[in-house]
Protein backbone atom coordinates (compact mmCIF):
# COMPACT_ATOMS: atom_id res chain seq x y z
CA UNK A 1 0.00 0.00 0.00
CA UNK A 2 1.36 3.44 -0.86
CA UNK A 3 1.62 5.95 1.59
CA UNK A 4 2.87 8.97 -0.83
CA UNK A 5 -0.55 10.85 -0.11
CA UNK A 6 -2.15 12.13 2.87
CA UNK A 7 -4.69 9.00 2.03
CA UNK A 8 -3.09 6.18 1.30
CA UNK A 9 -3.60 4.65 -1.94
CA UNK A 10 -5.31 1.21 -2.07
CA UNK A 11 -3.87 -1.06 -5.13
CA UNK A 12 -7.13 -2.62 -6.69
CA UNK A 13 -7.26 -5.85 -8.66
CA UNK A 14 -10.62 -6.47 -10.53
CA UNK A 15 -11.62 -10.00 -10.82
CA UNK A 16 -13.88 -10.29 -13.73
CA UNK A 17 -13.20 -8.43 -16.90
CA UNK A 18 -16.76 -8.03 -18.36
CA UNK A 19 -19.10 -5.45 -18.20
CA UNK A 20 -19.36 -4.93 -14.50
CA UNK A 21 -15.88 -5.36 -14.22
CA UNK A 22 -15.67 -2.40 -16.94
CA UNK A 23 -18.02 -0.15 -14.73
CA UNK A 24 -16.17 -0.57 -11.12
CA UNK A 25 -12.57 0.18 -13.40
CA UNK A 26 -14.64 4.21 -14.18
CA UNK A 27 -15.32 3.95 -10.77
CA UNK A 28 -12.17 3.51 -9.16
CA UNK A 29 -10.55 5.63 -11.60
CA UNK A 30 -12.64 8.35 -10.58
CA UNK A 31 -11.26 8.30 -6.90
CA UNK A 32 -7.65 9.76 -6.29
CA UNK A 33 -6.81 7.20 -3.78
CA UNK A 34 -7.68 3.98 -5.38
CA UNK A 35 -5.73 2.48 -8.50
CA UNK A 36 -6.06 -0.70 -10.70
CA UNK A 37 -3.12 -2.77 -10.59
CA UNK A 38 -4.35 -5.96 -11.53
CA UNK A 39 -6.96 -7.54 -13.67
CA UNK A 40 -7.89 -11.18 -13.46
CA UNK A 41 -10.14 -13.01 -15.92
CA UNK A 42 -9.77 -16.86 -16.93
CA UNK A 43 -10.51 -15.42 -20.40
CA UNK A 44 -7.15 -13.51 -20.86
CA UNK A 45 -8.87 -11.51 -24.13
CA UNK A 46 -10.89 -10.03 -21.92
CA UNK A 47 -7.97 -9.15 -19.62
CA UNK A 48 -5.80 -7.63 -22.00
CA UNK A 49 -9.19 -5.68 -23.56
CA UNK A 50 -9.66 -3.91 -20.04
CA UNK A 51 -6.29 -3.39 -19.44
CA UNK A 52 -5.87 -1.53 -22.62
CA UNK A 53 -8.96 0.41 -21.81
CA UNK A 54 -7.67 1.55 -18.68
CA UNK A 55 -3.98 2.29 -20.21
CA UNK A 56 -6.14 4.61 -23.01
CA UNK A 57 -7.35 6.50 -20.43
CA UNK A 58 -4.38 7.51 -18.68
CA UNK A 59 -3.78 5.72 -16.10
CA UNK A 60 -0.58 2.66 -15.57
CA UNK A 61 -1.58 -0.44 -17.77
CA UNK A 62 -2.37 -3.15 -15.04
CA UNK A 63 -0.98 -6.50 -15.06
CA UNK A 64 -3.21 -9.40 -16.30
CA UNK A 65 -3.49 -12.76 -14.46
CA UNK A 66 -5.88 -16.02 -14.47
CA UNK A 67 -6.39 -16.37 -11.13
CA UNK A 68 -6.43 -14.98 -7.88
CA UNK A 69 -3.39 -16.52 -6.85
CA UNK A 70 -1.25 -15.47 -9.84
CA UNK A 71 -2.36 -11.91 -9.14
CA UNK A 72 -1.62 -11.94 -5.38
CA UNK A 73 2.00 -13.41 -6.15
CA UNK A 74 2.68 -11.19 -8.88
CA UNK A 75 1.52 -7.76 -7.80
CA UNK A 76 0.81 -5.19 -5.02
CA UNK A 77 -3.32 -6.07 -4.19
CA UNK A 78 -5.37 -3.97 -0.79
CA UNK A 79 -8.49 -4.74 -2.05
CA UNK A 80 -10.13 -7.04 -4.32
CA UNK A 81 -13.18 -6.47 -6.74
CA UNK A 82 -15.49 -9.19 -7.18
CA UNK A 83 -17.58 -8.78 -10.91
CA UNK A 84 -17.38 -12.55 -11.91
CA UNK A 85 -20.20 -14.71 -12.70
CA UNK A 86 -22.63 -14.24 -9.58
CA UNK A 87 -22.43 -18.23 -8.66
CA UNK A 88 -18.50 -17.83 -8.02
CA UNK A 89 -18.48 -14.72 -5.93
CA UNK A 90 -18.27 -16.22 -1.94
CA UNK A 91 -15.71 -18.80 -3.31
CA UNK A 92 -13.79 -16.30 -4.55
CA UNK A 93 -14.61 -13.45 -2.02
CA UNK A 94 -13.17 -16.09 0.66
CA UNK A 95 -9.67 -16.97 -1.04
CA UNK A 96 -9.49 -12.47 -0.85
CA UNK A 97 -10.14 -12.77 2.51
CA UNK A 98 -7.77 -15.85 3.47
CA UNK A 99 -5.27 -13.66 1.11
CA UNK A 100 -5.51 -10.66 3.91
CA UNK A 101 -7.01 -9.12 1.25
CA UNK A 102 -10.23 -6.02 1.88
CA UNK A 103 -13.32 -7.62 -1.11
CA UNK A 104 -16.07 -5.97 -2.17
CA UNK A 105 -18.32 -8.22 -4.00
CA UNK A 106 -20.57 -7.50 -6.81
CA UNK A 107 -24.36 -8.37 -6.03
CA UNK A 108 -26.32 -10.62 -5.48
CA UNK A 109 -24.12 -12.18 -2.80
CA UNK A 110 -24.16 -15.44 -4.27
CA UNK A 111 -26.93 -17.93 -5.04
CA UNK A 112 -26.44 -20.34 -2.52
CA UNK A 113 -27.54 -19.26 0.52
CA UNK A 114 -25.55 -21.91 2.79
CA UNK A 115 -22.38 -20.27 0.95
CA UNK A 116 -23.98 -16.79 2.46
CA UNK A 117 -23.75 -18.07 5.71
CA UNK A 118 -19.60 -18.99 4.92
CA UNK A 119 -18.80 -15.27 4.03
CA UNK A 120 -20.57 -14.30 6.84
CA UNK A 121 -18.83 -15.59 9.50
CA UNK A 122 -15.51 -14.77 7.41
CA UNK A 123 -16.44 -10.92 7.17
CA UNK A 124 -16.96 -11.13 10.86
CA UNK A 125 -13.73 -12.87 11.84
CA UNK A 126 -11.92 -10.21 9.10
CA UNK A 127 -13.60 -7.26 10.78
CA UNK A 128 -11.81 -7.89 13.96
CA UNK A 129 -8.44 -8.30 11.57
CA UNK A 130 -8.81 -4.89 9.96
CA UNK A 131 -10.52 -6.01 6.63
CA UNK A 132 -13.23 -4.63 5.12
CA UNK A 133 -15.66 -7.11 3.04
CA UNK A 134 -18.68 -5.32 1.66
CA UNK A 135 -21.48 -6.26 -0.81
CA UNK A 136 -22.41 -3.59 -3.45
CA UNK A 137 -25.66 -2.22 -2.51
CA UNK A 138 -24.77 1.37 -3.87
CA UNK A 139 -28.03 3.06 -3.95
CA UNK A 140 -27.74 2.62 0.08
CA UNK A 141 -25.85 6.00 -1.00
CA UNK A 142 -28.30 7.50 -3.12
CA UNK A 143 -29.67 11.13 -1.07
CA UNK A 144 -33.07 10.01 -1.95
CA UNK A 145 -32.58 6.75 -0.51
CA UNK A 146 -30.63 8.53 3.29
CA UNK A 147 -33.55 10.55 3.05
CA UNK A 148 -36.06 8.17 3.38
CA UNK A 149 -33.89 5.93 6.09
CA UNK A 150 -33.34 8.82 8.13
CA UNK A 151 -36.90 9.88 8.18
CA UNK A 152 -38.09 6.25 8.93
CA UNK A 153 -35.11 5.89 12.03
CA UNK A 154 -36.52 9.20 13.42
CA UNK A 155 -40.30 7.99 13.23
CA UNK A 156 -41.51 10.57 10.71
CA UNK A 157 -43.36 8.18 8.69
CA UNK A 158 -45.35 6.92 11.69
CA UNK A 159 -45.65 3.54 11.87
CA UNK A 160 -44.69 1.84 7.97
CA UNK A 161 -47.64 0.40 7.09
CA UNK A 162 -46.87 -0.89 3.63
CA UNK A 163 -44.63 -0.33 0.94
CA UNK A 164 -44.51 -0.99 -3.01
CA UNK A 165 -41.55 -1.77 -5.13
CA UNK A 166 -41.44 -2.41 -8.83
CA UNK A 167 -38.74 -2.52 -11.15
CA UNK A 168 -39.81 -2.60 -14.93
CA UNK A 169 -36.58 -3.62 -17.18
CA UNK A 170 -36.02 -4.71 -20.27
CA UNK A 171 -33.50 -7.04 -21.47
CA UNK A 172 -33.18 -8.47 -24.68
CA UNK A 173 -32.65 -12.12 -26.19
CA UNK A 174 -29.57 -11.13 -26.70
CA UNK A 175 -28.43 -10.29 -23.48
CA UNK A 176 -29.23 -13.53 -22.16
CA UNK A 177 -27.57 -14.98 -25.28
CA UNK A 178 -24.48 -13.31 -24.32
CA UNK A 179 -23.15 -15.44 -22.09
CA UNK A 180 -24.04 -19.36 -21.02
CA UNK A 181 -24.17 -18.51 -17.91
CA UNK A 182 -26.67 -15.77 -17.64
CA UNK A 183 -30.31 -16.85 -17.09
CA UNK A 184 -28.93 -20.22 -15.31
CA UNK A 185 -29.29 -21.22 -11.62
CA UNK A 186 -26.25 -22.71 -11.25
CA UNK A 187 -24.28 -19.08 -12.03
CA UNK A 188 -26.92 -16.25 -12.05
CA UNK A 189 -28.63 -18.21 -9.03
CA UNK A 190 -32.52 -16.32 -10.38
CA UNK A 191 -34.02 -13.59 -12.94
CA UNK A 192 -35.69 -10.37 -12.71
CA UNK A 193 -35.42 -10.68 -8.88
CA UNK A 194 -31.49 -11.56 -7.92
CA UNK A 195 -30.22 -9.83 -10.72
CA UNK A 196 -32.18 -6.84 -11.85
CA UNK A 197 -34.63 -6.13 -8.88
CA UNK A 198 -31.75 -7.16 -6.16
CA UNK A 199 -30.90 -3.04 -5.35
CA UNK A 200 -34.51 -2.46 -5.17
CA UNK A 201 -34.89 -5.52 -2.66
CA UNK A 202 -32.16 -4.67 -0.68
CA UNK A 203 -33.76 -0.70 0.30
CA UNK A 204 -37.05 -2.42 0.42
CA UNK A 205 -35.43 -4.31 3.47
CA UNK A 206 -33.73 -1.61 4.60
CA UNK A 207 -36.76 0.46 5.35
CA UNK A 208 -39.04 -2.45 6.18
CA UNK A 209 -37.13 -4.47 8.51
CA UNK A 210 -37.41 -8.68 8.38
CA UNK A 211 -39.65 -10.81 6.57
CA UNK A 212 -41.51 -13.62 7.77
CA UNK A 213 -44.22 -14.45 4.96
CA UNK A 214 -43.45 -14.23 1.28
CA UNK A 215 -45.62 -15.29 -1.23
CA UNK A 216 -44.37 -15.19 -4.59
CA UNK A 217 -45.10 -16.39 -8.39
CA UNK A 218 -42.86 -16.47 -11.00
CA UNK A 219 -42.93 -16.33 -15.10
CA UNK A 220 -40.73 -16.70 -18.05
CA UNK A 221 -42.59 -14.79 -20.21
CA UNK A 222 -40.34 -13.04 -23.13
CA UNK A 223 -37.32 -14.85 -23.49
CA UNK A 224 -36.57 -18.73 -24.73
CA UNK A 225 -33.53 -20.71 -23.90
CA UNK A 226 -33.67 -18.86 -20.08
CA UNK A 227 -34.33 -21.79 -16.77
CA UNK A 228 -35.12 -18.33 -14.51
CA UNK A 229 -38.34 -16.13 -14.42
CA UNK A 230 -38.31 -13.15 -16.39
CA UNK A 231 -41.10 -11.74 -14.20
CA UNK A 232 -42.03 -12.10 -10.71
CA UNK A 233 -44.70 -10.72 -8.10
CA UNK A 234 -44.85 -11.48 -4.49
CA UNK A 235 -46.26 -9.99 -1.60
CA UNK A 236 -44.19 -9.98 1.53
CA UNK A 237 -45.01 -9.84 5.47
CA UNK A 238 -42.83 -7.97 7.80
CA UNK A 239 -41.77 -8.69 11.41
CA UNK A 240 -43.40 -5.38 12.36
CA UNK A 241 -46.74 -6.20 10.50
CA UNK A 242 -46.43 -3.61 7.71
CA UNK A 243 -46.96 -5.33 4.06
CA UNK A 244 -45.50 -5.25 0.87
CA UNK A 245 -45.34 -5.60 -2.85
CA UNK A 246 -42.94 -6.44 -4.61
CA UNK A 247 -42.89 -6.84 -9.09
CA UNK A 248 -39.73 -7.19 -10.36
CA UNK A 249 -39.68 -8.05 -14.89
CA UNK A 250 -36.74 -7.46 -17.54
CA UNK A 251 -39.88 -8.33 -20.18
CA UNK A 252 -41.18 -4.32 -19.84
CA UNK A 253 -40.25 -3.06 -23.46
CA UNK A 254 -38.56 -0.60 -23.72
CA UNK A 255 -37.52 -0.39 -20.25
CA UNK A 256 -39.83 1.70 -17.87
CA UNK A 257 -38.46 3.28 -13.96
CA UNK A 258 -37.94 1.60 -11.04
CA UNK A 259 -40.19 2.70 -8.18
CA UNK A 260 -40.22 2.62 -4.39
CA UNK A 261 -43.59 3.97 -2.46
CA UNK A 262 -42.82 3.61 1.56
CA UNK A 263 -45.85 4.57 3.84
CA UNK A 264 -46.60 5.23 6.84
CA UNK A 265 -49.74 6.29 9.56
CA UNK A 266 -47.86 9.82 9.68
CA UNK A 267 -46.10 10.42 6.46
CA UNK A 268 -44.59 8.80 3.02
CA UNK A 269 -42.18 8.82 0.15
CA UNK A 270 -41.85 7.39 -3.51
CA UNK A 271 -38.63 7.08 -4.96
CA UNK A 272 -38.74 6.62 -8.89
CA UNK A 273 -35.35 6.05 -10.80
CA UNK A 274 -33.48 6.52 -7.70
CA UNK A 275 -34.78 10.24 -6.75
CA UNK A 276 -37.27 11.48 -4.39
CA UNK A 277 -39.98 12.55 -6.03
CA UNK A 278 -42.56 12.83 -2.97
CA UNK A 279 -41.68 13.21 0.57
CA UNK A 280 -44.43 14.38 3.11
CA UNK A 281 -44.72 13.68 6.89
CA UNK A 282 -46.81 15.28 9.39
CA UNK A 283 -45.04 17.33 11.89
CA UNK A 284 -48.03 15.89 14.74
CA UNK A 285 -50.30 13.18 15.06
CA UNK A 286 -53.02 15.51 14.79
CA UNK A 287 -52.62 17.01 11.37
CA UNK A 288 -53.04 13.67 10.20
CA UNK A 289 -56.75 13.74 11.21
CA UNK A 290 -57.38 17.30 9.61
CA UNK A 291 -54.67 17.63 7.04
CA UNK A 292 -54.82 17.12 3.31
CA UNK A 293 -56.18 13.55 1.76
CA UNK A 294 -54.01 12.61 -0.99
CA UNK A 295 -50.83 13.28 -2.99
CA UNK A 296 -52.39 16.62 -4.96
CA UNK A 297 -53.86 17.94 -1.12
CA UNK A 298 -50.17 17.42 0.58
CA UNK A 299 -47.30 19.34 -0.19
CA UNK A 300 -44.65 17.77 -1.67
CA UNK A 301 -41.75 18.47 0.79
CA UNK A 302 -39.14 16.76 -1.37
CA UNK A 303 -36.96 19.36 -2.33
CA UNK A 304 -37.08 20.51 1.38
CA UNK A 305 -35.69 17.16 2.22
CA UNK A 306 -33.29 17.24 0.01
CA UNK A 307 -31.38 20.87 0.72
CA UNK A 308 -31.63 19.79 4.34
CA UNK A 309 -29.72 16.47 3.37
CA UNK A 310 -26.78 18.82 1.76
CA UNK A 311 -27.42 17.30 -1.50
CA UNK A 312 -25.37 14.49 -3.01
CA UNK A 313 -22.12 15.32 -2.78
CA UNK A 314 -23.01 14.31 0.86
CA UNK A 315 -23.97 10.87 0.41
CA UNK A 316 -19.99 9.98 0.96
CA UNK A 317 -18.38 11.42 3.48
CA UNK A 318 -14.57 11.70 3.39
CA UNK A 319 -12.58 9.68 5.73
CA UNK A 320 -8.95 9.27 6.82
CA UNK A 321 -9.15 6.68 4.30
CA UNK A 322 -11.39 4.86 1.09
CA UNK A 323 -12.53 2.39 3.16
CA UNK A 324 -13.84 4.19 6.24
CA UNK A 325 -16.15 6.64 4.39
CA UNK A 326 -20.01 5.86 5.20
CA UNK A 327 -20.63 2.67 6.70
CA UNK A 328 -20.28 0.35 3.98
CA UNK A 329 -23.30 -1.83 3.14
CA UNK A 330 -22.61 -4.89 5.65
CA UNK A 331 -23.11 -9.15 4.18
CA UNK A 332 -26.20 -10.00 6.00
CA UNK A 333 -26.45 -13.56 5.70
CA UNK A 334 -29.46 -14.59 5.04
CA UNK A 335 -31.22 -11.77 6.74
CA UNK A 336 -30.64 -10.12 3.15
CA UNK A 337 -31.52 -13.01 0.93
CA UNK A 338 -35.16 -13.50 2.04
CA UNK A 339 -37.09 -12.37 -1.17
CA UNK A 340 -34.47 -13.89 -3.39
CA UNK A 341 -35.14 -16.82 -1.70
CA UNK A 342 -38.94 -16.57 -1.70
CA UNK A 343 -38.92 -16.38 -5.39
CA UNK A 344 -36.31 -19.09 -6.26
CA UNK A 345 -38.31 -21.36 -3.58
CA UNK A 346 -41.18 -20.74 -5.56
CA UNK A 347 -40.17 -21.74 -8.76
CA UNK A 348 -38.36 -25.02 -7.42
CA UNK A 349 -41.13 -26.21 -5.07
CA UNK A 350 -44.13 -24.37 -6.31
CA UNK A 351 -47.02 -25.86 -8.08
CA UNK A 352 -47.48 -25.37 -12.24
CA UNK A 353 -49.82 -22.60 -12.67
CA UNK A 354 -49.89 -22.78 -16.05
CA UNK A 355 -46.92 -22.39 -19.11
CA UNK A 356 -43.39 -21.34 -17.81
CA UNK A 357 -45.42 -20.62 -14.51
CA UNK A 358 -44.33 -21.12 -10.76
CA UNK A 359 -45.63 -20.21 -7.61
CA UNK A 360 -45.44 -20.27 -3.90
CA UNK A 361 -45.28 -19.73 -0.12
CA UNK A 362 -42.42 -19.33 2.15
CA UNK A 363 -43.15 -18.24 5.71
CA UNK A 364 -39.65 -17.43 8.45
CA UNK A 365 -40.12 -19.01 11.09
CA UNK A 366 -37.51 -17.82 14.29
CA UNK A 367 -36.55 -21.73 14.83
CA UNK A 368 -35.67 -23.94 11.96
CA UNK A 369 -35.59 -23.39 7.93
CA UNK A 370 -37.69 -21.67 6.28
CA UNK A 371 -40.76 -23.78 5.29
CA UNK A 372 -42.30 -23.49 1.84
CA UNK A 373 -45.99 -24.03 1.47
CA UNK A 374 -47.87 -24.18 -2.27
């Protein structure tokens, strides 16, 4: 680790040269104190390919490698960058943190949710070694998205009552043609919900709290050659009562927003393509009884939200070093899996409900697996 700054500069390797792996290289090129010095992909095309990208755009060429191993051995590595195929991430993400190594891992988690429970227990016992391992839940950081958690921590919202999340994607033949392992359980480990609608899952747990009833049904709808559900609906219990649904589809041409609505007894949001667009809570319990009825009635207090926040340049605050700015989004076991799970359940032990149909019950019980009924 370099030390020539006041921050010291983390040496990045990406493992996984694709797309993804594309997107976090812009990323940590846009931060002073992080640079790529190694790229790892068993396909060394795709290697070289990002390696040359990165060496266009000014920055050192990084070395290229097949493995982890090779790239630990062979250069200087503080953190690791998991974008591989999703089924190889917690295998991987432990030989980082075995390595000494600080991992950030490219959602979903994994799709084996005994594997969850592995990385787990090895973030924990790194934690107390110094290490950081972190899933990417990044609109955790979105101002719309503090905005709403803050307002829910402080009870502005009342008590959440329900909440409805929908993302509407599109996603061609050819993107599942792109690769043999997306659309598969094995490596993509679901559809429209682990993949696509995972972000939207992930703030719908944040604000709601724990599951304990999910039922779900599943579709592959749009798109042949594909063993996981291009559209899914389920509606979820919470621990503290409130209700939920959730619709998650990548067969919405051309692609439409993805959409948040959190409510309350006192007040509510909506957060639509990842900004606020209504925010209103009661200031007593009272103007609740004689206040307006109704979105056009309330005043949108949004932008008001918003300034107060300090806008987005305050979603990440700077830290003595990369790693210590906002609380990183911690691995929550299986705690953060439960509507993955709901939906995959449903498709494997649900009844036929007609062509490319699946559906299902899973209810969490405190004691015990969760039990799926159909």
């Amino acid at each position: 680790m370099s030390t020539e700054t006041s921050n010291p500069i983390l040496n990045v390797a990406i493992a996984g040269c694709g797309t993804i792996g594309r997107t976090h290289a812009a990323s940590v090129a846009e931060i002073a104190d992080l640079q790529v010095t190694a790229l790892v992909d068993e396909i060394a095309e795709a290697a070289d390919a990002l390696a040359q990208h990165i060496e266009d755009q000014g920055a050192a060429r990084p070395a290229t490698f097949r493995s982890l191993d090779e790239a630990f051995a062979g250069a200087d590595v503080d953190l690791v960058i998991i974008a591989t195929p999703s089924g190889l991430h917690i295998e991987q993400a432990l030989e980082v943190l075995n390595a000494g190594k600080h991992v950030v891992i490219e959602k979903p988690l994994d799709v084996n949710l005994n594997r969850a429970d592995d990385i787990l227990a090895a973030a924990k016992a790194a934690e107390e070694k110094g290490l950081v391992a972190s899933v990417i839940s990044q609109h955790r950081f979105d101002p719309a998205s503090i905005v709403v958690d803050e307002a829910r921590r402080a009870g502005r919202f009342g008590r959440l009552t329900s909440a409805i999340a929908s993302v509407s994607w599109y996603r061609s033949q050819g993107y599942y043609d792109s690769g043999a392992w997306r659309g598969t359980w094995a490596m993509d480990g679901g559809g429209a919900v682990m993949n696509q609608g995972v972000h939207t899952v992930d703030l719908l747990l944040w604000f709601l709290g724990t599951p304990v009833e999910i039922s779900a049904k599943t579709a592959l709808l749009a798109h042949t050659g594909v063993e996981v559900e291009d559209t899914a609906v389920a509606t979820v219990t919470f621990e503290s009562g409130a209700l939920a649904v959730l619709h998650a589809t990548t067969a919405a041409y051309p692609g439409l927003s993805v959409r948040l609505q959190v409510m309350g007894s006192m007040g509510s949001a909506v957060i639509d393509s990842d900004n606020l667009q209504f925010f209103h809570a009661a200031a007593t319990e009272e103007e609740t009884q004689s206040g307006p009825m109704g979105m056009p009635g309330a005043s949108n207090q949004a932008e008001a939200e918003l300034a107060r926040f300090g806008g987005p340049g305050a979603a990440i605050k700077a830290g003595p070093h990369p790693l210590s700015r906002r609380p990183h989004p911690p691995i929550q076991g299986r705690g953060g899996c439960h509507p993955e799970r709901a939906a995959r359940r449903g498709h494997h032990r649900g009844r036929c409900a007609g062509a490319g149909h699946r559906a299902g019950t899973v209810r969490f019980g405190h004691t015990g697996p969760p039990r799926a009924h159909c």
